[in-house]
Structure formats: C-alpha cells, structure tokens
Protein backbone atom coordinates (compact mmCIF):
# COMPACT_ATOMS: atom_id res chain seq x y z
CA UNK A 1 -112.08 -16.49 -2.21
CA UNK A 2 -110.08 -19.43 -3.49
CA UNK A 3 -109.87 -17.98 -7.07
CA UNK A 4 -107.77 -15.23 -4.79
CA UNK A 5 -106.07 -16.43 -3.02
CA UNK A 6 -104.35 -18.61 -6.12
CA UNK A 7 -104.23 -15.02 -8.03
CA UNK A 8 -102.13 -14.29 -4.82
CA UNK A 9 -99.87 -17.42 -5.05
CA UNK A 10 -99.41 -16.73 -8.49
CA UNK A 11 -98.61 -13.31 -8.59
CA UNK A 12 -96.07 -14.58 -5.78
CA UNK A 13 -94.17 -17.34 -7.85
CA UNK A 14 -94.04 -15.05 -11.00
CA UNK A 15 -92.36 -12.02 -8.43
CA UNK A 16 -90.42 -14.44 -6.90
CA UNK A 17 -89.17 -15.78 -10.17
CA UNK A 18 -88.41 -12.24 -11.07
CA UNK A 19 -85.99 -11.92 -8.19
CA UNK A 20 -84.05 -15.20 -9.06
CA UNK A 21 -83.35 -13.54 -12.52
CA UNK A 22 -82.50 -10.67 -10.93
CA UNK A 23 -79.96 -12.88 -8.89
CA UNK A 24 -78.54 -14.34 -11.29
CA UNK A 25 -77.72 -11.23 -13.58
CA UNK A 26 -75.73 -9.69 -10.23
CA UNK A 27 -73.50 -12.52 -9.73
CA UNK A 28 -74.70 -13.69 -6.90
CA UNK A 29 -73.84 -10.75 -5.08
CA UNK A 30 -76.35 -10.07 -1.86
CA UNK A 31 -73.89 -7.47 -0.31
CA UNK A 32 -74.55 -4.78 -2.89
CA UNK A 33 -78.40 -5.11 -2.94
CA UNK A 34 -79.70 -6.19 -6.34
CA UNK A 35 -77.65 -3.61 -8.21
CA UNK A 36 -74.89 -3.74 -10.44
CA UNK A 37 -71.99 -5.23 -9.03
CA UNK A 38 -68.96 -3.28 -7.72
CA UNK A 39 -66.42 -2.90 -10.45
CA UNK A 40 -63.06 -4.59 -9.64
CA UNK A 41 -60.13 -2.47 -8.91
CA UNK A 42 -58.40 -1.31 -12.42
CA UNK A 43 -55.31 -3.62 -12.78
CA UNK A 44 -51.78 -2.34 -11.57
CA UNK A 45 -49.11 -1.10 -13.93
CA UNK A 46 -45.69 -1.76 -12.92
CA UNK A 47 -44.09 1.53 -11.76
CA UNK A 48 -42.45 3.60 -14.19
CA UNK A 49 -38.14 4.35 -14.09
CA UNK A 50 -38.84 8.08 -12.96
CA UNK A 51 -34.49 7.94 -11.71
CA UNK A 52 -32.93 10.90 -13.69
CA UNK A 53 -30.60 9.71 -16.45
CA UNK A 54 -26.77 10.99 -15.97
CA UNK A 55 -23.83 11.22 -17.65
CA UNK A 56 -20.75 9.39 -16.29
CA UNK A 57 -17.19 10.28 -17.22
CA UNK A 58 -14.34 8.04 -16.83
CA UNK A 59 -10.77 7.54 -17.60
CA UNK A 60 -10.94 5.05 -20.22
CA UNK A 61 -6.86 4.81 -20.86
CA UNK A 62 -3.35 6.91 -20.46
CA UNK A 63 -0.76 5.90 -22.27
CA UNK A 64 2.39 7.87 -23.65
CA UNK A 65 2.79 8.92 -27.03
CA UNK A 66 6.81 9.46 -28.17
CA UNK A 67 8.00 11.78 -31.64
CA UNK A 68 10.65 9.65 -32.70
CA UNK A 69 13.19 10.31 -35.78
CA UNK A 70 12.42 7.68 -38.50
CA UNK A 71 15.38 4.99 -38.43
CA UNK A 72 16.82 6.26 -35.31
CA UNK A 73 16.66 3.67 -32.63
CA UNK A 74 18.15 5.80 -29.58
CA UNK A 75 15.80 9.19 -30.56
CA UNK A 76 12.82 8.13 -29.08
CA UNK A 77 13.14 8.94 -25.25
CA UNK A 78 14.52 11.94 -26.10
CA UNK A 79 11.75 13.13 -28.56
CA UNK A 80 8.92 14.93 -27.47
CA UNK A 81 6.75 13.08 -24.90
CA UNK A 82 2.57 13.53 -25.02
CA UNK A 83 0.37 11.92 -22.47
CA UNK A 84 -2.56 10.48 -24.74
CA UNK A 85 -5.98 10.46 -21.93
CA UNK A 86 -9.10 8.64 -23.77
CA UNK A 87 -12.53 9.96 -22.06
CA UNK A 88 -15.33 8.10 -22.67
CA UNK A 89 -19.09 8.95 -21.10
CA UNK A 90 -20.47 5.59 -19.56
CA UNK A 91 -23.35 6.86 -18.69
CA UNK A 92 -27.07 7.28 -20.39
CA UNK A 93 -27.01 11.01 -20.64
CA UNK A 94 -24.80 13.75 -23.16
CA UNK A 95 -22.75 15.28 -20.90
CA UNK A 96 -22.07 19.13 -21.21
CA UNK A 97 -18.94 21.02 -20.97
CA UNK A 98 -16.42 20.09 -19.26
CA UNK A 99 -12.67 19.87 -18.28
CA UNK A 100 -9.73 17.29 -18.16
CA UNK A 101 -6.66 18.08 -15.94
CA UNK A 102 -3.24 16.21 -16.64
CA UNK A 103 -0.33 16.69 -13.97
CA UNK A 104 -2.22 19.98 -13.13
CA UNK A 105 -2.61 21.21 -16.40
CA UNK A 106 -6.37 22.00 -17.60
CA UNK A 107 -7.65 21.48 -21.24
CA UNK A 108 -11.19 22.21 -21.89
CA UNK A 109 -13.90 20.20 -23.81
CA UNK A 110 -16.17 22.76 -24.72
CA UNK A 111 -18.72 20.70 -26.83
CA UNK A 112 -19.28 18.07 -23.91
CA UNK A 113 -19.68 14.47 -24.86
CA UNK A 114 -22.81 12.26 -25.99
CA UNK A 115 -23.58 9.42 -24.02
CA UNK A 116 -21.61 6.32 -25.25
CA UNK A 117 -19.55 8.46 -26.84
CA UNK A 118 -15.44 9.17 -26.18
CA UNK A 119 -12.51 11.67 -26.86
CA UNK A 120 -9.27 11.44 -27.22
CA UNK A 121 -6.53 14.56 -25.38
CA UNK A 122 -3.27 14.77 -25.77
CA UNK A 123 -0.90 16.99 -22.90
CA UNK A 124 2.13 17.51 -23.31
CA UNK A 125 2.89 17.87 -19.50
CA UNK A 126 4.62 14.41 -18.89
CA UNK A 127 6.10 13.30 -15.74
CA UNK A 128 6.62 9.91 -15.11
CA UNK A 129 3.80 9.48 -12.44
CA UNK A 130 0.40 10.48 -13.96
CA UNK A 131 -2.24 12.11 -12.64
CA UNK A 132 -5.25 12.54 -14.79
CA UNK A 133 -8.82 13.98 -13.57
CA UNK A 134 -11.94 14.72 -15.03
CA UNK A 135 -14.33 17.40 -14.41
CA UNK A 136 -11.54 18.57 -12.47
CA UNK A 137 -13.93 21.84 -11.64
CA UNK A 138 -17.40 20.14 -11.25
CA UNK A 139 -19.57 21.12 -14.30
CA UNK A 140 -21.15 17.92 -14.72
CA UNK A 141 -23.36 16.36 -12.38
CA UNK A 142 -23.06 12.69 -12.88
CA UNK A 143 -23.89 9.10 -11.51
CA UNK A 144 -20.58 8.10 -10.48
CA UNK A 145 -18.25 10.90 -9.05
CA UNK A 146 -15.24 8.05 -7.88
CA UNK A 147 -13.94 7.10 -10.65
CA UNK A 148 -13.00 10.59 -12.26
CA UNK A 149 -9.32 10.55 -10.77
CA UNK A 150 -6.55 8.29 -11.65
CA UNK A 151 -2.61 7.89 -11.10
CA UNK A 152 -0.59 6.01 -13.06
CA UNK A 153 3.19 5.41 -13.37
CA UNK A 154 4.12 5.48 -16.82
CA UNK A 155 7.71 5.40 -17.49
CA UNK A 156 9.78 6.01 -20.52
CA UNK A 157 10.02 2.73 -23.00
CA UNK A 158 13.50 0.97 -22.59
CA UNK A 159 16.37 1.88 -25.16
CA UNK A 160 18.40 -0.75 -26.39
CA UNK A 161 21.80 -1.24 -24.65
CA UNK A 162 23.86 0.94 -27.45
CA UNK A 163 21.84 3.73 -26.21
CA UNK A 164 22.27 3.53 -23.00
CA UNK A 165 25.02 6.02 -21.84
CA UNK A 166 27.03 6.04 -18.36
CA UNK A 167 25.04 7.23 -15.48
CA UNK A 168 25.94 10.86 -14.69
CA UNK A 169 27.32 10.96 -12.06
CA UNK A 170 29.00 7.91 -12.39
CA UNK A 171 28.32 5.64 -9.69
CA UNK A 172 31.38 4.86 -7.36
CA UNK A 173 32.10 0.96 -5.58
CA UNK A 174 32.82 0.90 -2.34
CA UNK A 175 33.76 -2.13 -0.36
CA UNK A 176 33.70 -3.04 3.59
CA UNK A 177 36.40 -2.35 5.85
CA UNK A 178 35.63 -4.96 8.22
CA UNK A 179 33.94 -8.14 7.76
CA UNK A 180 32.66 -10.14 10.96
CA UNK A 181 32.64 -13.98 10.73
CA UNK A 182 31.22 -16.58 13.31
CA UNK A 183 27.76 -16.96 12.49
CA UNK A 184 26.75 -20.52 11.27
CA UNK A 185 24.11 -20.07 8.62
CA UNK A 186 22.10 -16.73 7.53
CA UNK A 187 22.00 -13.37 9.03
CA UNK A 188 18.63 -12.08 8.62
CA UNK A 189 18.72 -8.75 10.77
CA UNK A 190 21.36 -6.41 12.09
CA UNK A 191 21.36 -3.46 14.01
CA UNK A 192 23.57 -0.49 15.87
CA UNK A 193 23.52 0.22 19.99
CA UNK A 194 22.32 3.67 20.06
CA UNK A 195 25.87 4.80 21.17
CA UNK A 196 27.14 3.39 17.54
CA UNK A 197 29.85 0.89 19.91
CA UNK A 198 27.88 -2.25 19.33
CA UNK A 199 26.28 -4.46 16.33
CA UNK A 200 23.40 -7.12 17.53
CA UNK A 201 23.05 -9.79 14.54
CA UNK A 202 20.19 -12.80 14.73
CA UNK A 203 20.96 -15.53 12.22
CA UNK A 204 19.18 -18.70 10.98
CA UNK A 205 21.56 -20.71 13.22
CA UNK A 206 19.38 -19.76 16.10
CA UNK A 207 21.99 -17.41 17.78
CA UNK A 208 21.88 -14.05 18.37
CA UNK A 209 25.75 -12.23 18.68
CA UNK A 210 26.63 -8.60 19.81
CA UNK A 211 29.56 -7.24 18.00
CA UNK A 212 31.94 -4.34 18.93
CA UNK A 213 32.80 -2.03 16.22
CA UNK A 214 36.05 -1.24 17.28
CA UNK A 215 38.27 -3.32 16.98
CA UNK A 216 35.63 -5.36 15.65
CA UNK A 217 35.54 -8.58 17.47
CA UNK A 218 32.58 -11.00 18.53
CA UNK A 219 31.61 -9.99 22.37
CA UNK A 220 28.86 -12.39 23.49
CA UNK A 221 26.97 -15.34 22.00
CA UNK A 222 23.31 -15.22 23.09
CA UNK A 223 21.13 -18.42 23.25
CA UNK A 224 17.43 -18.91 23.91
CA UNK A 225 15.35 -18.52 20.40
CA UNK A 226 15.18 -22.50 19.66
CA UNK A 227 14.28 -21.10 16.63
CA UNK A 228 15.81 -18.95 13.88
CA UNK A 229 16.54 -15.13 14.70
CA UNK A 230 14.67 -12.84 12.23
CA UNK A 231 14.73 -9.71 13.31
CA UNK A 232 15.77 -7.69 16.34
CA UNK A 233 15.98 -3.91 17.79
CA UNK A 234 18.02 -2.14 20.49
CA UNK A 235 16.04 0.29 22.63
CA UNK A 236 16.61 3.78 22.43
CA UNK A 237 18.41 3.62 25.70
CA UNK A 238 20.32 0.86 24.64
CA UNK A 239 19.21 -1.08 27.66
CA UNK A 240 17.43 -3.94 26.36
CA UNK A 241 17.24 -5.79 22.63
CA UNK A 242 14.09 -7.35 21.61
CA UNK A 243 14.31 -10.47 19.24
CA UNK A 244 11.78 -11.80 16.94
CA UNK A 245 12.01 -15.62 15.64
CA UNK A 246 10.10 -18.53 13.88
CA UNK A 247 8.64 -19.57 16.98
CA UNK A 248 6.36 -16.73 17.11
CA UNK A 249 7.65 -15.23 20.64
CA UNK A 250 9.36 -12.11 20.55
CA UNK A 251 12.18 -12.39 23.15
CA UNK A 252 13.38 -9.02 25.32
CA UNK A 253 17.15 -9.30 26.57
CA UNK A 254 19.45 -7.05 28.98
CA UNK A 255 22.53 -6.51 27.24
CA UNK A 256 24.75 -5.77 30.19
CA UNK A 257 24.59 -9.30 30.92
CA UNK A 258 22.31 -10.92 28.28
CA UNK A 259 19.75 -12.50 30.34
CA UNK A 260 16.64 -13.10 28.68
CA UNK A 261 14.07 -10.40 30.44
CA UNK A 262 10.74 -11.11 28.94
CA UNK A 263 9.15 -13.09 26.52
CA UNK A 264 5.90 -11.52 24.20
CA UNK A 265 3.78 -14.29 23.05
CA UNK A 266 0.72 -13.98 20.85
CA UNK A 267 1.28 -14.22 17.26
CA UNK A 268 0.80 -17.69 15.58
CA UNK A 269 3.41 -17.45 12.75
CA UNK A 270 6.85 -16.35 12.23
CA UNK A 271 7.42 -12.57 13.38
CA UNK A 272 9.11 -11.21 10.27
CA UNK A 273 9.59 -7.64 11.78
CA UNK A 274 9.50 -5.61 14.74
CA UNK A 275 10.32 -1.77 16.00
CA UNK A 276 11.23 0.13 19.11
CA UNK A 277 9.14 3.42 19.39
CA UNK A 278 11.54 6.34 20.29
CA UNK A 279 10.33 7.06 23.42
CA UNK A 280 11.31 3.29 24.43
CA UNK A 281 7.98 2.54 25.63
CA UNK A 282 6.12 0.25 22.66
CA UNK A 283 7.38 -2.44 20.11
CA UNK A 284 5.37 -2.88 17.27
CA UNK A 285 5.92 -6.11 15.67
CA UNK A 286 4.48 -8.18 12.47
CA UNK A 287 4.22 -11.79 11.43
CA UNK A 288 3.04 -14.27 9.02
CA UNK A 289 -0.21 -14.70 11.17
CA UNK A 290 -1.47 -11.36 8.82
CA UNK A 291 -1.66 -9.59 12.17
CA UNK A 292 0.21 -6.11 13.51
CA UNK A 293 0.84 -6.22 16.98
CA UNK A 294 1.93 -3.62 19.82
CA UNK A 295 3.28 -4.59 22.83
CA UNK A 296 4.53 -2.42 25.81
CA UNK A 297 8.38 -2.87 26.11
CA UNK A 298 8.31 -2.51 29.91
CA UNK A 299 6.79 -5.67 30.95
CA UNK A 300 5.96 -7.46 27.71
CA UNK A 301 1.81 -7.13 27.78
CA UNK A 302 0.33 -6.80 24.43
CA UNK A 303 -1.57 -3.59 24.35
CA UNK A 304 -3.31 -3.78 20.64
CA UNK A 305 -3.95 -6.45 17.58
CA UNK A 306 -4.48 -5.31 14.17
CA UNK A 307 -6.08 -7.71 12.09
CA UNK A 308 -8.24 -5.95 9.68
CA UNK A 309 -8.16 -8.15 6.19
CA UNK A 310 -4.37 -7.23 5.75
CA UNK A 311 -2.36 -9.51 3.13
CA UNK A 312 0.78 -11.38 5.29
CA UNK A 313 2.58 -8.25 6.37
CA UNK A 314 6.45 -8.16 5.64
CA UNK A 315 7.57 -4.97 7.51
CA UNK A 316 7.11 -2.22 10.13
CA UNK A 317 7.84 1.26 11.54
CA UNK A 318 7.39 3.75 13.84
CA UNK A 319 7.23 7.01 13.14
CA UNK A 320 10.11 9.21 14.65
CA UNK A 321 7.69 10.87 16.83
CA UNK A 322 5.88 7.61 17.94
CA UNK A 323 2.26 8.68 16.47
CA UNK A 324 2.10 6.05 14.12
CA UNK A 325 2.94 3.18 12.47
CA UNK A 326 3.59 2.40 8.73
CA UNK A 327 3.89 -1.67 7.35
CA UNK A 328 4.41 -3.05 4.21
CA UNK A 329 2.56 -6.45 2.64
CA UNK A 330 2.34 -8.95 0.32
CA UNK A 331 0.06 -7.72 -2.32
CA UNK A 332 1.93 -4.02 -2.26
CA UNK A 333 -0.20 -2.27 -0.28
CA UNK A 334 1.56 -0.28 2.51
CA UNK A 335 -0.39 1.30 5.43
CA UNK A 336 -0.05 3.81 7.98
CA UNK A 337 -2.26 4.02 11.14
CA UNK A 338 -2.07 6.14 14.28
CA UNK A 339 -1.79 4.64 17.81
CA UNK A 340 -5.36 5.23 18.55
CA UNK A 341 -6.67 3.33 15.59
CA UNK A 342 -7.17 6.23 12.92
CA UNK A 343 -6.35 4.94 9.29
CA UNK A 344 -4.19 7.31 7.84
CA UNK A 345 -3.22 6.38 4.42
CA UNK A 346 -3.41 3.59 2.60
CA UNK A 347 -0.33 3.73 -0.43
CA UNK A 348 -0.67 1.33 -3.26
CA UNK A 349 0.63 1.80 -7.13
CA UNK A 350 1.93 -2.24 -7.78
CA UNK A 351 1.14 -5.32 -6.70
CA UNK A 352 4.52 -6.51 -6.17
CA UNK A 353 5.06 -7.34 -2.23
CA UNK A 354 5.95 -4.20 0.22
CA UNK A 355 8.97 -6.50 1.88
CA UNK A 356 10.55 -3.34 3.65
CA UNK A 357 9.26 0.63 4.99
CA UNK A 358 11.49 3.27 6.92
CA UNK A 359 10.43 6.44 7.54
CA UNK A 360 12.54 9.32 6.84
CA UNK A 361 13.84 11.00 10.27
CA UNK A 362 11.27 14.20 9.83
CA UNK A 363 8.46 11.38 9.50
CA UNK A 364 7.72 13.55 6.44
CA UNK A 365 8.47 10.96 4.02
CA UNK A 366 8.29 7.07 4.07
CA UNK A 367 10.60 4.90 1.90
CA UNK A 368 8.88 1.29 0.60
CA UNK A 369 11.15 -1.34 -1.35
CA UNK A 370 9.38 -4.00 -3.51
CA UNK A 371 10.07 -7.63 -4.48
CA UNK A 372 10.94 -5.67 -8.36
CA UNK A 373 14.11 -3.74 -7.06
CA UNK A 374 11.97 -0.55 -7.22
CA UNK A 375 12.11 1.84 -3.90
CA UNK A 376 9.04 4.44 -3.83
CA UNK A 377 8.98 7.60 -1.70
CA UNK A 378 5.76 8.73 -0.63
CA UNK A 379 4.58 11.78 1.15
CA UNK A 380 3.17 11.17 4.87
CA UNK A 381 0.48 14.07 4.79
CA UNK A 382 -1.27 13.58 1.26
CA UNK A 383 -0.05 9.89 0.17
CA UNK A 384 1.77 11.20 -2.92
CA UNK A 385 3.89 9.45 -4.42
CA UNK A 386 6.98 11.37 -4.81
CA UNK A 387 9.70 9.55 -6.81
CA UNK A 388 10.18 5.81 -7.66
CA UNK A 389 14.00 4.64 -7.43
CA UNK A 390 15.27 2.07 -9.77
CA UNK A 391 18.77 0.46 -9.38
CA UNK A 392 18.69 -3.24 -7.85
CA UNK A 393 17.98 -5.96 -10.11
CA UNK A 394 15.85 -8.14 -7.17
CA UNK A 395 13.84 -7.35 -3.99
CA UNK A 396 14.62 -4.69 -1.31
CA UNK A 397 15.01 -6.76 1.85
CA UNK A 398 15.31 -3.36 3.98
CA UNK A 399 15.83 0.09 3.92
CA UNK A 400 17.35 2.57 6.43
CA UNK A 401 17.83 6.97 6.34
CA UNK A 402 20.69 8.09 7.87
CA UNK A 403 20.52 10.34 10.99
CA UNK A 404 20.41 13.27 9.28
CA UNK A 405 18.01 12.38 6.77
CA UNK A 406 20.98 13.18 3.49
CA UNK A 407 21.16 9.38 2.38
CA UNK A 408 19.03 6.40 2.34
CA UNK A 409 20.60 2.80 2.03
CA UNK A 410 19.22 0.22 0.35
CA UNK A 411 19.77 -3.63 0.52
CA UNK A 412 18.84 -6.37 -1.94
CA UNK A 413 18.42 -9.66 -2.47
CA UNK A 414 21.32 -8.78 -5.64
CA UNK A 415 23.94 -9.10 -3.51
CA UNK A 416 24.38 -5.28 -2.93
CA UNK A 417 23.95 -2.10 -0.81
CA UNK A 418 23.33 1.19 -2.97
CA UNK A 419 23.19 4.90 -1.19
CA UNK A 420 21.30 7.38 -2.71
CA UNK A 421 22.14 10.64 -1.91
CA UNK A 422 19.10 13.36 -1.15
CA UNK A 423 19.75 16.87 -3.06
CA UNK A 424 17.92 20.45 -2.94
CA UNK A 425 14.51 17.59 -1.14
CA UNK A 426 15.35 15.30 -3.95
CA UNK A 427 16.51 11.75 -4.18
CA UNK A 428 19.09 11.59 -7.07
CA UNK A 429 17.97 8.61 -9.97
CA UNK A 430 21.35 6.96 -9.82
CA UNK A 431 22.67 5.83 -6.52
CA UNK A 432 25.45 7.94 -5.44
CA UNK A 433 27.50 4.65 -4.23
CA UNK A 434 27.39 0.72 -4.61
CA UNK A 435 28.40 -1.31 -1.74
CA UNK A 436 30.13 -4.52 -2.81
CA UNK A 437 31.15 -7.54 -1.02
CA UNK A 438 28.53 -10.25 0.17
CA UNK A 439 28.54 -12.67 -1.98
CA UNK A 440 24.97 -13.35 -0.79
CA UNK A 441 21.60 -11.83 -0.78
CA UNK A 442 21.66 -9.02 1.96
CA UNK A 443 18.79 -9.47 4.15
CA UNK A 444 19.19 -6.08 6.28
CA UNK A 445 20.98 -2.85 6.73
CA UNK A 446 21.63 -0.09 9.48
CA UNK A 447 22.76 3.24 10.00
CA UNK A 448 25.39 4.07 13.11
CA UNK A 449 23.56 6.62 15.14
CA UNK A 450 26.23 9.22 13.89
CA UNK A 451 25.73 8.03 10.32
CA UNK A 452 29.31 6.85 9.79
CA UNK A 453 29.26 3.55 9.13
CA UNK A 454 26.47 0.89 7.71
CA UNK A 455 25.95 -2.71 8.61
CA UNK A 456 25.22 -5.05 6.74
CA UNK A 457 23.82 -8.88 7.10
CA UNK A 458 23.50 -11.50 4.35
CA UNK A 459 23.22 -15.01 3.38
CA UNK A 460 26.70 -15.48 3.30
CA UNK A 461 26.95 -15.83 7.39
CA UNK A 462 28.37 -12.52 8.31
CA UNK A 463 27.99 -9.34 9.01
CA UNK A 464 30.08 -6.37 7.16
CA UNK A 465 31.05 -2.60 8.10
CA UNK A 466 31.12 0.58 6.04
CA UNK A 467 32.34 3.50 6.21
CA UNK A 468 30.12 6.13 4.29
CA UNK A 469 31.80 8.00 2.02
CA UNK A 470 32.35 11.42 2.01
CA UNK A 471 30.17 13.52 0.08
C-alpha cells in the first residue's frame, strides 16, 4: 500500500512538473488555457497620401513688350505694343489643355503644361489696365481656382522730354475772379449753400466763415470748434451746416442765425471727413480713430460704427441716392458698403493712400485721388476700373463732379485745380483746364449747385471763385 501510494506521489510531482514547463513555454499566460499565446496585433502603418494630385495654374508675370526702331529714342511708345503673360503650373500634376484670356482675347494652349513646368504668350491686345485669366473656360480641374485672374496697370515706359509733344488739346489757364481773404491760417474745407448764394469755409484758425458770392464779401464769423475746422457740409435744405474738427465732435449749426444746434460726439481722433445724405436725414463722417460713423442729422444720435480692420480712413461719400457709402484709406483701399451693412466692393490697384472719393451724380461711377497725383474711375456695379487720370504732380486732397455729371475738378496739394472734361462716357487724358492762383496746397474744392462757379480753399488762408469755362 505504501509502495502506492509513493507511485501516486510520484506520478504527481513528475505531472505537475510537466505543467510548470508547460507554463513557462506560454508566457505565463493563464487566460488562454495552456495554448499558444494570442498573437499581438500586426503593427500599424502610417496611412497612405490617397489626396488626388492636381495641376495648379497661375499667373507667374505680365509685363509689356515694345518694337522699337534701333537708335530711335522717341519710337518706342509708338511701336507695336505685346502683353508678354508667363504661365507656370505650380502644382504636382501635367495639366491638359487649356486657355489664357488677355483683355478678352482667348489664345489656346493645346498641348497643356507639365507640372513644374511654364509658358510664355504674347497678345497683342494692350490696354493700359490688364486683365489676364487662365482657364478662362474651365478645362482644368485644379487645386487652387483663386489665383487664375489678375489685373494689372501697366502703362507705357516714359519718353524722354524731347519726345514729349504738346498735349492735344492744349490745356488752357484759368485764374479766379474773386479771391476771399480774412481767414487766419489754413482753409481745409469749403463748400456751396444749395441755392449757390453762400460759401461756408472751416480753417485751422479755429473759425468757421460763411461767404456770399455776390458781391463776395465775408457775412458771419462762427465760433465754437476750440479746435481746428476740417471739414464741413451744408444740408440739402440749406438749413443747417455740420462741422467736423480736431476735437473729435462734429458740430451742427443753423445758419439763419449761426447758433450751434447739436453736437455728435463719439469718435476719438480727428474727424477728417464727413457727408450729408441727400435726403437730409444721415451724416456719415470719418476720423483718424480708423472708424466710419453715421449719425442721424435730426437730433445728433449716432445710429451705426464701422470698425472692421479698416486702415485710418481719409474720406467719405454718399451715394446720390443715399444707399451707400464709399471711403477712401491709407493703404489705398477704397470701400463701398450699403446702409444695412452689405459689403459691396472693395477697389484696390496701389497702395498709395485713398485721401479723397466723390461719386459721380448717376452714382454709376466713383472718382478716388491718391497721395501720387493719380485720379482712378471705377465702375459702381462690377468694381472695374475704368480709366486712371494723370496730371497733378502731388496728392489729390478732394474731388468734386459737377451737377450735371460733364466735368470733374480736381485739387492738389501742387498748388492747382485741373477740370477734366467727360466726352462720348469718357474722361479726356489731359485736363481740359488748369486753375491757377493759390500759391498754396489746395486742400478742397466745390461745385455751385448750377455748376458755374468752383471754390476753392488752400493753405494760403483764403478761399477763391471760378467761373467754369465755357465748353
């Protein structure tokens, strides 16, 4: 019996000594039972780039190329002009046909372009403003669709003063027939009553002064800015003028008796411009605070404050029929936005400062002058920019249409006034007239409401009248 039962305790040990091997060759592992142990997950691969490689056009330069005749100095504006467009494909994919349009003029690629690759066009449809697009009728599909238009201003190389002939026609100089003297320092703003018998002026000597045209004498002194005068309005009914100053307040006056009415307080920095809308009931006004403000004109409450990452805003408008508003600013970018607060265009081409906008009296067309002497005309509707003006020699301080919409004056920091005359929807290149006199820079200009006369204010301390001339 004992002989047994250590055959049984043997037999015991040895199976139990068969299960610790068995152990140990599983790793330990009871969950699984004593078979092989569950094989670890296989290891993850990063994910593969599965995003479908495109091509990517892009306007890669435009420049102008000119014939010339060979050791002739003056021939080269008035050889043949080509508009040279480089195309290059940015993008990791050949691109397949396709076709580049220049001032509306097509010209087809028909072999496409490999990826990395570029081409060089050349159209021979030149105009001085530029606009090139590719894939101008959507063949490619590509990773960046935004940068396939561009407009550019290229204008014609300067000829050397021999060349240079006598504008045709030949622009005529025109002096004022009145000039009206009292102010103390500056005058920064001018403008006519709406029945064309008055001229308000606001000057740096902190005075604003009503005028009468005929016989053209001062009328009344008016004191309460402590502050310079900077710009200034009548309303449409001629009831009230609104003032803006250094202080910050704009300042709303009776003129039958100028007592100060109301005073509009909000912006923190000079007020550099303000406008009446036609319908007399809003002033829109802009200062150095990089804010556009409307007020109501009737009891002075400020109804809306635009301050949406605008650079220091120089000028402002209303539109003739009061829907929106157009302002110029520092960094050339000029806006227009509707009452309600709908963005409507947004016009830059330079990056000179926007110091002055008028819009034409259709509100078809607004007029921009820049810190370079250059005047741009852009289209309301699309944003086009119609012409570009050169005359002045220094900025446009402010620009005005007359009533009927047939002239537009400009005034400059150069010490003149220039009219350009508007023919068959087009603004002539030379100025029809030069208005001489100041012997100042001229800091603003007006129409009369008939579009006789034009007033003028400058650094010189006064204020000038002049007649237009005839056509």
């Amino acid at each position: 019996m004992a002989s047994k039962q250590n055959c049984i305790r043997i037999c015991s040990r040895a199976v139990a000594f068969l299960l610790f091997l068995a152990f140990l060759s599983t790793g330990c592992d009871f969950h699984n039972g004593f078979g092989q142990p569950t094989p670890s997950a296989l290891p993850t691969l990063a994910p593969t780039d599965t995003a479908q490689s495109l091509p990517d056009l892009a306007i890669n330069t435009i420049s102008l190329e000119i014939e010339t005749v060979p050791d002739d100095e003056c021939a080269a504006p008035n050889g043949r002009v080509w508009v040279l467009v480089q195309i290059e494909n940015l993008g990791k994919a050949d691109a397949g046909p396709f076709q580049v349009q220049a001032n509306g003029v097509d010209q087809n690629v028909p072999d496409g372009l490999k990826a990395g690759k570029s081409i060089s066009l050349w159209f021979s449809e030149y105009t001085p403003i530029t606009t090139i697009q590719v894939d101008s009728n959507s063949q490619v599909v590509e990773n960046d669709e935004t940068n396939n238009r561009v407009s550019k201003e290229l204008p014609l190389p300067t000829q050397s003063p021999n060349c240079i002939q006598t504008p045709t026609p030949e622009v005529a100089i025109e002096e004022p027939f009145i000039s009206l003297q009292g102010h103390t320092g500056k005058v920064l703003s001018v403008d006519f009553s709406p029945d064309g018998n008055l001229v308000a002026s606001g000057s740096v000597d902190d005075t604003l002064r009503l005028w009468q045209v005929n016989p053209g004498r001062l009328l009344r002194t008016m004191r309460g800015h402590p502050f310079p005068i900077l710009t200034l309005a009548f309303s449409p009914n001629g009831t009230y003028l609104v003032t803006g100053s250094t202080d910050g307040l704009l300042r709303t006056w009776l003129v039958s008796n100028a007592r100060l009415s109301t005073s509009m307080e909000g912006h923190a920095g000079w007020v550099t411009d303000l406008a009446i809308s036609s319908d007399g009931k809003f002033v829109v006004s802009c200062a150095q605070d990089f804010t556009v403000r409307i007020w109501r004109l009737a009891d002075g409450k400020l109804v809306q404050t635009i301050d949406e990452g605008m650079a220091r805003v120089n000028s402002v408008a209303f539109s003739p029929d009061e829907t929106m508003i157009a302002w110029g600013e520092a960094d050339g970018t000029v806006r227009l936005r509707s009452l309600n607060g709908v963005w409507i265009q947004v016009l830059k081409s330079t990056s000179d400062s926007a110091a002055s906008v008028a819009f034409s009296p259709t509100g078809n067309w607004l007029a921009a002058g820049y810190a370079d002497g250059a005047i741009r005309i852009w289209q309301v509707n699309s944003g086009e920019l119609l012409q570009i003006l050169r005359a002045h020699t220094d900025l446009i301080s402010d620009l005005d249409f007359s009533p009927d919409g047939k002239w537009l004056v400009s005034a400059s920091h150069d010490n003149t006034l220039r009219l350009w005359r508007l023919i068959d929807g087009q603004f002539q290149s030379v100025p029809a007239f030069i208005l001489v006199g100041h012997t100042g820079p001229i800091n603003s200009v007006s129409f009369s409401p008939r579009g006789t006369f034009i007033a003028s204010g400058s650094d010189d301390a006064t204020v000038r009248l002049w007649a237009v001339p005839d056509e």
